[in-house]
PDB file of N, CA and C in Angstrom:
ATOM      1  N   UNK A   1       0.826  -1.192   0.000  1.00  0.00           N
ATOM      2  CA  UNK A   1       0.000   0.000   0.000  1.00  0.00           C
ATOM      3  C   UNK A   1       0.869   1.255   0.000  1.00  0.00           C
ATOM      4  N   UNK A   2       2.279   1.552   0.954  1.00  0.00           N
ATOM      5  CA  UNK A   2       2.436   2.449   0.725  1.00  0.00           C
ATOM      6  C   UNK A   2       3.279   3.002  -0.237  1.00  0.00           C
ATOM      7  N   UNK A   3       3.414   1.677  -1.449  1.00  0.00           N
ATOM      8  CA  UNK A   3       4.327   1.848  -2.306  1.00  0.00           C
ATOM      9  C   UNK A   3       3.361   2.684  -3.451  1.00  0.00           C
ATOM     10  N   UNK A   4       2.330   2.259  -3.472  1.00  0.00           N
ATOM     11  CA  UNK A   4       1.019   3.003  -4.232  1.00  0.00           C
ATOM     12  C   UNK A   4       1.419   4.144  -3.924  1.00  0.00           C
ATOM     13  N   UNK A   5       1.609   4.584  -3.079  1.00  0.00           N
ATOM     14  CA  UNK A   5       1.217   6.264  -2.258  1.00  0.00           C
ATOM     15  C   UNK A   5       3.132   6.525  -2.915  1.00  0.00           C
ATOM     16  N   UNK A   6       3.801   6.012  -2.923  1.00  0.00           N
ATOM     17  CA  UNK A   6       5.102   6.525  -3.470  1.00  0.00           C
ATOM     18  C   UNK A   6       4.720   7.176  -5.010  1.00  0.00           C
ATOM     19  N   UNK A   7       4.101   6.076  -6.205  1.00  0.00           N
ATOM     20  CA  UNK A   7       3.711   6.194  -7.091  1.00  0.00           C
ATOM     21  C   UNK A   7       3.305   7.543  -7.100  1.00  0.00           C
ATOM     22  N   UNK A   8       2.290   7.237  -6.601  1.00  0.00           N
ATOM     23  CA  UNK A   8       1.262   8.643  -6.734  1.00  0.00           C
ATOM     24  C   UNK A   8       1.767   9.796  -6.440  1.00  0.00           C
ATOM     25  N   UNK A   9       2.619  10.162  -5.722  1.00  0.00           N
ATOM     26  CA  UNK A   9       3.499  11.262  -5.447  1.00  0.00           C
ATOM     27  C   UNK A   9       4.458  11.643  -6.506  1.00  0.00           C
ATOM     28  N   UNK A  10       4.987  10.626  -6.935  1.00  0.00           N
ATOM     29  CA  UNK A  10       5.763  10.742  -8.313  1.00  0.00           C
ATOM     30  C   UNK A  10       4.865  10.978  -9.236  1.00  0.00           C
ATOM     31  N   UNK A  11       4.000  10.491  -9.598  1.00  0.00           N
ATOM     32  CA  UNK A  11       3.049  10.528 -10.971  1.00  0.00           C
ATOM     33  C   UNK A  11       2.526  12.503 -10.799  1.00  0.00           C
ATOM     34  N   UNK A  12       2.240  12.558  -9.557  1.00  0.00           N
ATOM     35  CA  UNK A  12       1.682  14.193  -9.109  1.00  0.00           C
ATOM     36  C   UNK A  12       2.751  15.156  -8.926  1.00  0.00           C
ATOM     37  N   UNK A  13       3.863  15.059  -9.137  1.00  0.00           N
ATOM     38  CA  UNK A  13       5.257  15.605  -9.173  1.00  0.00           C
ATOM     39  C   UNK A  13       5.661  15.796 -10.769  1.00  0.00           C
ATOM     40  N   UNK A  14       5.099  15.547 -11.699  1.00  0.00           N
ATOM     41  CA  UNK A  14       5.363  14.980 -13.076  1.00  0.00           C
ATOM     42  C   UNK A  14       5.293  13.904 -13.991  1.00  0.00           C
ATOM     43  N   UNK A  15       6.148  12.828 -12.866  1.00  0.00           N
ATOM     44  CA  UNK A  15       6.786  11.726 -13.438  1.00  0.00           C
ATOM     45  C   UNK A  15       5.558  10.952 -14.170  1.00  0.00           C
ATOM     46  N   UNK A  16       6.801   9.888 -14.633  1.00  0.00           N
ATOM     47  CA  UNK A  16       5.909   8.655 -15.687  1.00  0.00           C
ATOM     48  C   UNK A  16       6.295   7.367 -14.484  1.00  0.00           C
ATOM     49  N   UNK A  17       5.110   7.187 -14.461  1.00  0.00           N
ATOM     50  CA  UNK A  17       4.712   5.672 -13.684  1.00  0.00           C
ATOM     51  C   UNK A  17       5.137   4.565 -13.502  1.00  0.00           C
ATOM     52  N   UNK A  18       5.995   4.353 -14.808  1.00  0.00           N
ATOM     53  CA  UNK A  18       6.687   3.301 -15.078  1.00  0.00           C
ATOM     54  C   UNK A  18       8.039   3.406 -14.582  1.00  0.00           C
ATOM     55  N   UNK A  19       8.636   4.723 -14.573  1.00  0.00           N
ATOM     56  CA  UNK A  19       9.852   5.233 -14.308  1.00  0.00           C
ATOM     57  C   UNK A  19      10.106   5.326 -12.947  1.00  0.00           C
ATOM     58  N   UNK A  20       8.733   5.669 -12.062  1.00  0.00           N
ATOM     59  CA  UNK A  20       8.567   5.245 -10.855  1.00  0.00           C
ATOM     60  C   UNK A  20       9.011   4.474 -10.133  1.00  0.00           C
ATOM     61  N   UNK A  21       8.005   3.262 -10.944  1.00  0.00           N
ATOM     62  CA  UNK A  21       8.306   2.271 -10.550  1.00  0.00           C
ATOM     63  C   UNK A  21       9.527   1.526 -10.184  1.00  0.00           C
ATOM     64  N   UNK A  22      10.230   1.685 -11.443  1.00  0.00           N
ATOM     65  CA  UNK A  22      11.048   0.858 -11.629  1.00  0.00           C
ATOM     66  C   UNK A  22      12.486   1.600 -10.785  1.00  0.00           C
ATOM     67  N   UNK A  23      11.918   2.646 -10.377  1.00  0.00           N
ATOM     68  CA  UNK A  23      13.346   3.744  -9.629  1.00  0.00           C
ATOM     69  C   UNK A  23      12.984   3.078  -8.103  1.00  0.00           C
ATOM     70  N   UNK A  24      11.755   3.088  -7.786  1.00  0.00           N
ATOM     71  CA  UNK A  24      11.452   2.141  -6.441  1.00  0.00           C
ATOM     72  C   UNK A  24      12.025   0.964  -6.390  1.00  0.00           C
ATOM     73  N   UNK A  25      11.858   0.228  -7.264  1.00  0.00           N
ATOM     74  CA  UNK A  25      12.413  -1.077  -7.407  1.00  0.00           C
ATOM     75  C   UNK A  25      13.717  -1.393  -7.490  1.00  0.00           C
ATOM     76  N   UNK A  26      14.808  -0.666  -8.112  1.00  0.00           N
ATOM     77  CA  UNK A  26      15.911  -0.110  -7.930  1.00  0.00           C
ATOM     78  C   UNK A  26      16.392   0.081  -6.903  1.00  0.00           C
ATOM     79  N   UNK A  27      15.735   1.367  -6.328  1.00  0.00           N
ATOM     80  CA  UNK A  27      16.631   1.237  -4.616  1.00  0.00           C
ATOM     81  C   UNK A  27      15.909   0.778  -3.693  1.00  0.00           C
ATOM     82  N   UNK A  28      14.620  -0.110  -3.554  1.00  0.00           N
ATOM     83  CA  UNK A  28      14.426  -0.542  -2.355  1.00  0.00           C
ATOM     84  C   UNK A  28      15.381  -1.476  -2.560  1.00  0.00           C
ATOM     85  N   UNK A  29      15.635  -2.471  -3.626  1.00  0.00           N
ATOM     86  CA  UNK A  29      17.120  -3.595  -4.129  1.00  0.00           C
ATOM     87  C   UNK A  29      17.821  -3.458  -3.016  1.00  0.00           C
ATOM     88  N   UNK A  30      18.687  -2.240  -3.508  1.00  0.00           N
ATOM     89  CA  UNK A  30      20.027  -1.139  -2.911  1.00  0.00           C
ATOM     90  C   UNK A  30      19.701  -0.972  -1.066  1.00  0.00           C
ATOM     91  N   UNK A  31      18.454  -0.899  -1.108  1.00  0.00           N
ATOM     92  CA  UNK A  31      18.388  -0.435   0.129  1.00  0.00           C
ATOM     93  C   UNK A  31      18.796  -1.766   1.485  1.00  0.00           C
ATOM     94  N   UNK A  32      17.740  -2.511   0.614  1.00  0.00           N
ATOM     95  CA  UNK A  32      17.486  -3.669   1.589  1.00  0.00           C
ATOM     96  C   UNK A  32      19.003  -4.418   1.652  1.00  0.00           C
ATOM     97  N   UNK A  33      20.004  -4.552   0.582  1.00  0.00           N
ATOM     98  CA  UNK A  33      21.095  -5.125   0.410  1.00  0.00           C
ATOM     99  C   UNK A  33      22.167  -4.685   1.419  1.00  0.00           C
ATOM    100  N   UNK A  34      21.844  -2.881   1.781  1.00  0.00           N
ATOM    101  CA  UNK A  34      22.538  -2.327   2.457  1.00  0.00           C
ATOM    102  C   UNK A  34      22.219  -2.819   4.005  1.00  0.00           C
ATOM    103  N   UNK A  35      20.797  -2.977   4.460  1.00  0.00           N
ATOM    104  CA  UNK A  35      20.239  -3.450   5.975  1.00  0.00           C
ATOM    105  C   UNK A  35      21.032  -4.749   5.671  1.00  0.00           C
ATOM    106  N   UNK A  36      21.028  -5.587   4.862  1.00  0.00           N
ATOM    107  CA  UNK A  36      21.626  -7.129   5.239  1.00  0.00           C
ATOM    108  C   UNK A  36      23.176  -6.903   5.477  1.00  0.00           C
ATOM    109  N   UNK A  37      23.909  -6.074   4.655  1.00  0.00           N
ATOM    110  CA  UNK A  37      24.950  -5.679   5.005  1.00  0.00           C
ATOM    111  C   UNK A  37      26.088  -4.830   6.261  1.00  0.00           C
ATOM    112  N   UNK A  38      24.672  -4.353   6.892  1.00  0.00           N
ATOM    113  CA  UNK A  38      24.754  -3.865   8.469  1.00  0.00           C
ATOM    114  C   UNK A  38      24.193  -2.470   8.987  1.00  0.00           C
ATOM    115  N   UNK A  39      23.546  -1.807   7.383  1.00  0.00           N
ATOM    116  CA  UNK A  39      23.400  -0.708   7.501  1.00  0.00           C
ATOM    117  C   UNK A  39      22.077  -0.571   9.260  1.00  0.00           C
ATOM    118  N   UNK A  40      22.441   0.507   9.628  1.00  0.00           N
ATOM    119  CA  UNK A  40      21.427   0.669  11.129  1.00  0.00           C
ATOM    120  C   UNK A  40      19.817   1.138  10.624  1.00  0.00           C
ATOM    121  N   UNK A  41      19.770   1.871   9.633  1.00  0.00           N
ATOM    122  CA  UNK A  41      18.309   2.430   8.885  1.00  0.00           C
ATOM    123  C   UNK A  41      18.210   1.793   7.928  1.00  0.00           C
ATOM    124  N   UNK A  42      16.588   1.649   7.557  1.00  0.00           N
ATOM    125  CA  UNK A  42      16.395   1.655   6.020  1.00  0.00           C
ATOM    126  C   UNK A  42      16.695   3.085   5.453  1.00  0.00           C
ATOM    127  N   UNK A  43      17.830   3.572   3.791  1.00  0.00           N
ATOM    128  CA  UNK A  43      17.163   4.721   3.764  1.00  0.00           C
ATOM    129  C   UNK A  43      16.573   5.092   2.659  1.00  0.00           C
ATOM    130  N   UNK A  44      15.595   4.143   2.178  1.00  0.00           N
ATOM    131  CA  UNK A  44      15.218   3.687   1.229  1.00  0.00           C
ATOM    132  C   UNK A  44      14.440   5.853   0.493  1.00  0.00           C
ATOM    133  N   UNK A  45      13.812   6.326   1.532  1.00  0.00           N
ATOM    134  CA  UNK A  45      13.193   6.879   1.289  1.00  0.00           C
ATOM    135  C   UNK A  45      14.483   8.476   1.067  1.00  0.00           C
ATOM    136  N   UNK A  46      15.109   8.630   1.731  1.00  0.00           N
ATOM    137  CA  UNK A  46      16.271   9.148   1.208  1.00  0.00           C
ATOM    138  C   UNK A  46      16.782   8.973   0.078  1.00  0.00           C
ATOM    139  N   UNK A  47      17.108   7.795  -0.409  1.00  0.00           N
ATOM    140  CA  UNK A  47      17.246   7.535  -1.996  1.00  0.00           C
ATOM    141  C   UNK A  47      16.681   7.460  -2.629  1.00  0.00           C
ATOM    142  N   UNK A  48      15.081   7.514  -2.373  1.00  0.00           N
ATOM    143  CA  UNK A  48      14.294   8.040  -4.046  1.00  0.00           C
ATOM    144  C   UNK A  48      14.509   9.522  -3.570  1.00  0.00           C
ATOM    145  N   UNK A  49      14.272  10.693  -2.312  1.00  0.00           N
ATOM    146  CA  UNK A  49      14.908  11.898  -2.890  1.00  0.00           C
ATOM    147  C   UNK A  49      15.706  12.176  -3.435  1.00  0.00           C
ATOM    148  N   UNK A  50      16.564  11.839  -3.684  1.00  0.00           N
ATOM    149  CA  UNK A  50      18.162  12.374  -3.759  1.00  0.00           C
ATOM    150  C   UNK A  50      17.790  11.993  -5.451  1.00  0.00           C
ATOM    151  N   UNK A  51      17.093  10.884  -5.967  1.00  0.00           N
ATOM    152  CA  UNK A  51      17.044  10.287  -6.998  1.00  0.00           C
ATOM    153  C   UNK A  51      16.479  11.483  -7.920  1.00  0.00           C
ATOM    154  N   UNK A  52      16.999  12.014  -8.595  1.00  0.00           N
ATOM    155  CA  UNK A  52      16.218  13.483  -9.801  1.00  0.00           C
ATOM    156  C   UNK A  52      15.327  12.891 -10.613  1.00  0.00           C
ATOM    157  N   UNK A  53      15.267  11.565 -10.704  1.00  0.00           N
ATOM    158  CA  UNK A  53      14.151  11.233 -12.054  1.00  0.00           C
ATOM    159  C   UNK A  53      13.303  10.571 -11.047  1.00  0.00           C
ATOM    160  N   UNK A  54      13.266  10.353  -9.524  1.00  0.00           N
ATOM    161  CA  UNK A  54      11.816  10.433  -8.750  1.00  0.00           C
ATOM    162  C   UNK A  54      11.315  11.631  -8.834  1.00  0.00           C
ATOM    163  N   UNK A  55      11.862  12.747  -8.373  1.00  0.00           N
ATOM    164  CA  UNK A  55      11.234  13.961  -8.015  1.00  0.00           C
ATOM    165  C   UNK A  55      10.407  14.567  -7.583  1.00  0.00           C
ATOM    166  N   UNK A  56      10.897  13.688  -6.057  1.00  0.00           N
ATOM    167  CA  UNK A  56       9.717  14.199  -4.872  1.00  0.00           C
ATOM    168  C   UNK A  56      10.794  14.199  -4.029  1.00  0.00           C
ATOM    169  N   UNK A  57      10.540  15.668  -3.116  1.00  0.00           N
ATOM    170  CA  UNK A  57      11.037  15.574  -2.275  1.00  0.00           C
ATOM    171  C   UNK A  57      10.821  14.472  -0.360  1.00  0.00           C
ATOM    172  N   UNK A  58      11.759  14.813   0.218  1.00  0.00           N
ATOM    173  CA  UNK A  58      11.909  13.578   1.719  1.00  0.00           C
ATOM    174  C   UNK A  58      10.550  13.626   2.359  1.00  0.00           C
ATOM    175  N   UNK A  59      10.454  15.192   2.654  1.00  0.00           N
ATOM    176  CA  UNK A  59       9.093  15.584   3.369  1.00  0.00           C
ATOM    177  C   UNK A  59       7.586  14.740   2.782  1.00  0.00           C
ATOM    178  N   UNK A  60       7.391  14.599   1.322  1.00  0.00           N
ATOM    179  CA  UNK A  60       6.671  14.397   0.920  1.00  0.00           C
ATOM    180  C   UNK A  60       6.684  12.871   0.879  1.00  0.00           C
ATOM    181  N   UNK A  61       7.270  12.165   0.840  1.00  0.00           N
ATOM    182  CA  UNK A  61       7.780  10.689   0.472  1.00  0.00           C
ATOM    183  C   UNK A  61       7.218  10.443   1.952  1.00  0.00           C
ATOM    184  N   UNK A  62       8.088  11.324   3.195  1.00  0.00           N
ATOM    185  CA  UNK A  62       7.944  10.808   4.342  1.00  0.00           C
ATOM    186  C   UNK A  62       6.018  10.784   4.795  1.00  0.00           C
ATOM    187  N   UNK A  63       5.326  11.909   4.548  1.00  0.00           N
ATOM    188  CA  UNK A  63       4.154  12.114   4.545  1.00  0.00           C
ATOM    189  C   UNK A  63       3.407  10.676   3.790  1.00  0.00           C
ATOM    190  N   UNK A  64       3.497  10.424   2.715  1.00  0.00           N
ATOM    191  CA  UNK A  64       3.031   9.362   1.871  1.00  0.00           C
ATOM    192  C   UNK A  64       3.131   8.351   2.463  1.00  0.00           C
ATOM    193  N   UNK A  65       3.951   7.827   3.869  1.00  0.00           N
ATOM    194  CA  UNK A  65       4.531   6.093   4.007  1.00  0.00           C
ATOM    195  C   UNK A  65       3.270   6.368   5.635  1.00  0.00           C
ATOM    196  N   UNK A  66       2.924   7.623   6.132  1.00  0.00           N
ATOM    197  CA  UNK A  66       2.713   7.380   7.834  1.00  0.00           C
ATOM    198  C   UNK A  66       1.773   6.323   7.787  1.00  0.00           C
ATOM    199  N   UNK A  67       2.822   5.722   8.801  1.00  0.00           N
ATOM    200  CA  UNK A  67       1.614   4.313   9.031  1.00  0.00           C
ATOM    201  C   UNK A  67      -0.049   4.620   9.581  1.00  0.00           C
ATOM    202  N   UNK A  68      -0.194   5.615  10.431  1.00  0.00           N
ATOM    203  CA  UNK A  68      -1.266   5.624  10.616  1.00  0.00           C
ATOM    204  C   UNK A  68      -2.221   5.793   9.461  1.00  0.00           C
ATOM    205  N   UNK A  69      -1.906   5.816   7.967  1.00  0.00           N
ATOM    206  CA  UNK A  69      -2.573   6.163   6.588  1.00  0.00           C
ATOM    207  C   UNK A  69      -2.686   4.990   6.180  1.00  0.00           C
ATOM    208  N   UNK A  70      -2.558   4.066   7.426  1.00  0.00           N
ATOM    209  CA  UNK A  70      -2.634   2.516   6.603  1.00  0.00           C
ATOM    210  C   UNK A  70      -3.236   1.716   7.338  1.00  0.00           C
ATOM    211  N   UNK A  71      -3.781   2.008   8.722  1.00  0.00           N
ATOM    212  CA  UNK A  71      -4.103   0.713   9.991  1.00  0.00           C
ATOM    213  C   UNK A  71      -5.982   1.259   9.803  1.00  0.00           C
ATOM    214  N   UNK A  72      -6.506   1.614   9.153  1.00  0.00           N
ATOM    215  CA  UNK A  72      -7.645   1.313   8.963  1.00  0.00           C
ATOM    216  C   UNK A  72      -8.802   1.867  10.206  1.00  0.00           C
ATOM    217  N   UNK A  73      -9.613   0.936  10.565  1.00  0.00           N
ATOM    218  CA  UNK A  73     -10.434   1.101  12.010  1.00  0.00           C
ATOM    219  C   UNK A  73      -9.466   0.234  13.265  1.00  0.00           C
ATOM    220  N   UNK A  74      -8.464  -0.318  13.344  1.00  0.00           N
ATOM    221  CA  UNK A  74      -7.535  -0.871  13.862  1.00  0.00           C
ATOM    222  C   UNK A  74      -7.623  -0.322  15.696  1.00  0.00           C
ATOM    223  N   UNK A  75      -7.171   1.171  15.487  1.00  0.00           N
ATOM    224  CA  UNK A  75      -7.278   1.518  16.846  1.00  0.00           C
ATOM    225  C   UNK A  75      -8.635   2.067  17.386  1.00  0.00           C
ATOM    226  N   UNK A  76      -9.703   1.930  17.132  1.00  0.00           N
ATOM    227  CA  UNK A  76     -10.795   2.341  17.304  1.00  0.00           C
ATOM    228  C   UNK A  76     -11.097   0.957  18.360  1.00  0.00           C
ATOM    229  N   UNK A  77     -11.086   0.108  16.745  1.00  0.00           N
ATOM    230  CA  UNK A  77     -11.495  -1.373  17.356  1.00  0.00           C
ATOM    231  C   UNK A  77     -10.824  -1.835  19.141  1.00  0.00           C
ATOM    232  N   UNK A  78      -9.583  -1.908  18.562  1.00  0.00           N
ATOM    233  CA  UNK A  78      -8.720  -2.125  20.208  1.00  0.00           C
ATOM    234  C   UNK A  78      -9.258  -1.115  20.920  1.00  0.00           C
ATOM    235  N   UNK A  79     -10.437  -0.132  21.301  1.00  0.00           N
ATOM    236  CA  UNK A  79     -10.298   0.706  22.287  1.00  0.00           C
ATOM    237  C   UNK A  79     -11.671   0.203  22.485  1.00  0.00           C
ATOM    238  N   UNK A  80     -12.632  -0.161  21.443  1.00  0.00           N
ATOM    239  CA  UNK A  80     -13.950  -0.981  21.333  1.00  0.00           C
ATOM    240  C   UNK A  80     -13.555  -2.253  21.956  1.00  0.00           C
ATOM    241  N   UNK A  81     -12.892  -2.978  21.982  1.00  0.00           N
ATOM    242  CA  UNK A  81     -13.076  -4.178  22.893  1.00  0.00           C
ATOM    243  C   UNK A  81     -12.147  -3.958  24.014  1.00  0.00           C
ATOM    244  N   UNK A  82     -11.315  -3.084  24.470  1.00  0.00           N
ATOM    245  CA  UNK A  82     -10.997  -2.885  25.716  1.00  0.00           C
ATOM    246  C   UNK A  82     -12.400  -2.430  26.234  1.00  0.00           C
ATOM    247  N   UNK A  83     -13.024  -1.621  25.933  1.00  0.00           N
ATOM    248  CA  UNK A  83     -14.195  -0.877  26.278  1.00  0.00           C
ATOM    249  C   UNK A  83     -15.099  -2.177  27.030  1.00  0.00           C
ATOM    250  N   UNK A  84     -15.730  -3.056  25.566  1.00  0.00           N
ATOM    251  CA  UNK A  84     -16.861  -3.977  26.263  1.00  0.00           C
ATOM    252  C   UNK A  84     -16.713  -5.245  26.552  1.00  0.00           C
ATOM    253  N   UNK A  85     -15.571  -5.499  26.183  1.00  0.00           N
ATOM    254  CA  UNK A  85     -15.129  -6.918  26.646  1.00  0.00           C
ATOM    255  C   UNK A  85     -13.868  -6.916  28.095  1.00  0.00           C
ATOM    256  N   UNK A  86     -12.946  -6.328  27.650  1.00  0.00           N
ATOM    257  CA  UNK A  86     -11.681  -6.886  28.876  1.00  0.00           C
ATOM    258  C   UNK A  86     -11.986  -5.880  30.181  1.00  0.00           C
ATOM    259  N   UNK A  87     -12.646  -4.236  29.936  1.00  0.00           N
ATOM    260  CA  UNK A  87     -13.077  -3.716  31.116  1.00  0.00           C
ATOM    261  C   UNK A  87     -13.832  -4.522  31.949  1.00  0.00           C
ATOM    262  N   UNK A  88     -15.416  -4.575  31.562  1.00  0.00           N
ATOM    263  CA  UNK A  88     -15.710  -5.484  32.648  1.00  0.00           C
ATOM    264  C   UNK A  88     -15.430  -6.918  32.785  1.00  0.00           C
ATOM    265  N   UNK A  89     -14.425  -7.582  32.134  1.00  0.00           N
ATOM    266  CA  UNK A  89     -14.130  -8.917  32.749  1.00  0.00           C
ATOM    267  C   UNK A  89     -13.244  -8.657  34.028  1.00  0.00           C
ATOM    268  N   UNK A  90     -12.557  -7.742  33.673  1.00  0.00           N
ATOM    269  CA  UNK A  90     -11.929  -7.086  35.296  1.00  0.00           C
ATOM    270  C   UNK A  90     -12.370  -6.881  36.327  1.00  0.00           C
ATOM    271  N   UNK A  91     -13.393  -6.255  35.902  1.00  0.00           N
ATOM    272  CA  UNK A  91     -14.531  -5.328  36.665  1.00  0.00           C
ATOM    273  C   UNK A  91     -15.661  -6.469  37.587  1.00  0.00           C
ATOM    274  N   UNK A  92     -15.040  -7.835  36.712  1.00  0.00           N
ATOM    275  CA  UNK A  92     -15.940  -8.933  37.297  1.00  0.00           C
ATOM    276  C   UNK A  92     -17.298  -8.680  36.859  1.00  0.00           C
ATOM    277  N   UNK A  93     -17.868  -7.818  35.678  1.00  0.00           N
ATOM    278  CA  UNK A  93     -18.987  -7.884  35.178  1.00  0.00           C
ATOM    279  C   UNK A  93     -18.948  -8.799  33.898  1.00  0.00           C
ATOM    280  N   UNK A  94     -19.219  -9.975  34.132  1.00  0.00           N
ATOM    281  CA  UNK A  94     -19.072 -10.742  33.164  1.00  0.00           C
ATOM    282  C   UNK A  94     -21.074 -11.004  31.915  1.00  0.00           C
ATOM    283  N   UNK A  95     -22.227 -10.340  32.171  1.00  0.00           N
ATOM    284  CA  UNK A  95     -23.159  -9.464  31.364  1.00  0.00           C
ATOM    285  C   UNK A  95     -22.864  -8.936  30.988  1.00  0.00           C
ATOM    286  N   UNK A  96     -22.115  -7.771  30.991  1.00  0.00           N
ATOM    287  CA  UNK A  96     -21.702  -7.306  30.046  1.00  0.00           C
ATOM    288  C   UNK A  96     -20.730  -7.315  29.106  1.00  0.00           C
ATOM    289  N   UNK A  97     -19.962  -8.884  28.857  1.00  0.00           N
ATOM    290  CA  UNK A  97     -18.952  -8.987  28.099  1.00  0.00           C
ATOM    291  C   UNK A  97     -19.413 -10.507  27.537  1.00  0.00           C
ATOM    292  N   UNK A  98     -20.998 -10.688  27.523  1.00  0.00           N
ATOM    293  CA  UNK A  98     -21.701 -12.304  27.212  1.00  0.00           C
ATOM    294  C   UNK A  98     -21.452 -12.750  26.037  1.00  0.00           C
ATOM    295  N   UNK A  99     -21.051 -12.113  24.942  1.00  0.00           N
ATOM    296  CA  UNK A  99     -20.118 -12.049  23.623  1.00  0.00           C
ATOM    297  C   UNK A  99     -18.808 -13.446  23.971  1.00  0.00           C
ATOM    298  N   UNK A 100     -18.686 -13.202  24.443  1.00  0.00           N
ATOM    299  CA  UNK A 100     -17.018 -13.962  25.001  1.00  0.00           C
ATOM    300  C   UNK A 100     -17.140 -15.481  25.451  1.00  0.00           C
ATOM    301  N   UNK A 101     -17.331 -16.329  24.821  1.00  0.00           N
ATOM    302  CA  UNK A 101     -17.533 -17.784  25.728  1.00  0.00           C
ATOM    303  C   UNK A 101     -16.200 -17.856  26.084  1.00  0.00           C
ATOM    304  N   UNK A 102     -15.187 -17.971  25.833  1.00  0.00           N
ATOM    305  CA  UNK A 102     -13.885 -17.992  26.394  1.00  0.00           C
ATOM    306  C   UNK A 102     -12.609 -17.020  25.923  1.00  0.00           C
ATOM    307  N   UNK A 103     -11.947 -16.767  27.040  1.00  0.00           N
ATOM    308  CA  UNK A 103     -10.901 -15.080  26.506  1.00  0.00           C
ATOM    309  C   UNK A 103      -9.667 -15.626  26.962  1.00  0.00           C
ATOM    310  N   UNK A 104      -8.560 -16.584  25.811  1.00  0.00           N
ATOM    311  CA  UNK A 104      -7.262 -16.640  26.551  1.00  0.00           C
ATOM    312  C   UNK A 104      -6.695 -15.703  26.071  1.00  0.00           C
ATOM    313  N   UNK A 105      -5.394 -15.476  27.166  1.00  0.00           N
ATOM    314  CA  UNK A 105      -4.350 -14.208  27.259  1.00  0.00           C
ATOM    315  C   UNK A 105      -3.104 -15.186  27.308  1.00  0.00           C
TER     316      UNK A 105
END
């Protein structure tokens, strides 16, 4: 997903899609070769800036990847079943958590 959102930043910057692509594909290669090699970061996203035929800048690349643009109803949910399920099993109100025939931890 957030390689889509790379695209699209490039494609809305100018670029051709294909050229994109294939510049992503290129240095995530480079990138990942460098983490197996010992590097401490990915800097994958540093090297499509620096890259002139991506032509998007860090800020924008960095904006495009935030994970929270990707986890959906995710934390809602976890705050929805802390809410009606694991509160009152604590709480020893086990009516109001009758959903649950069994809850391992």
């Amino acid at each position: 997903m957030a390689t889509e959102q790379l695209l699209v930043r490039a494609v809305q910057a100018g670029g051709d899609r294909q050229v994109a692509h294939e510049t992503i594909r290129k240095h995530s290669l480079e990138a990942s070769r460098a983490m197996k090699q010992g590097a401490k970061a990915n800097d994958l996203l540093e090297r499509l800036a620096r890259d002139k035929a991506f032509g998007v800048k860090l800020k924008d690349l960095e904006g495009a990847i935030d994970p929270r643009r990707f986890v959906g109803r995710a934390p809602e949910q976890v705050d929805e079943f802390l809410r009606d399920i694991i509160t009152p099993l604590f709480a020893g109100d086990t009516a109001k958590s009758e959903r649950v025939e069994e809850l391992r931890v």
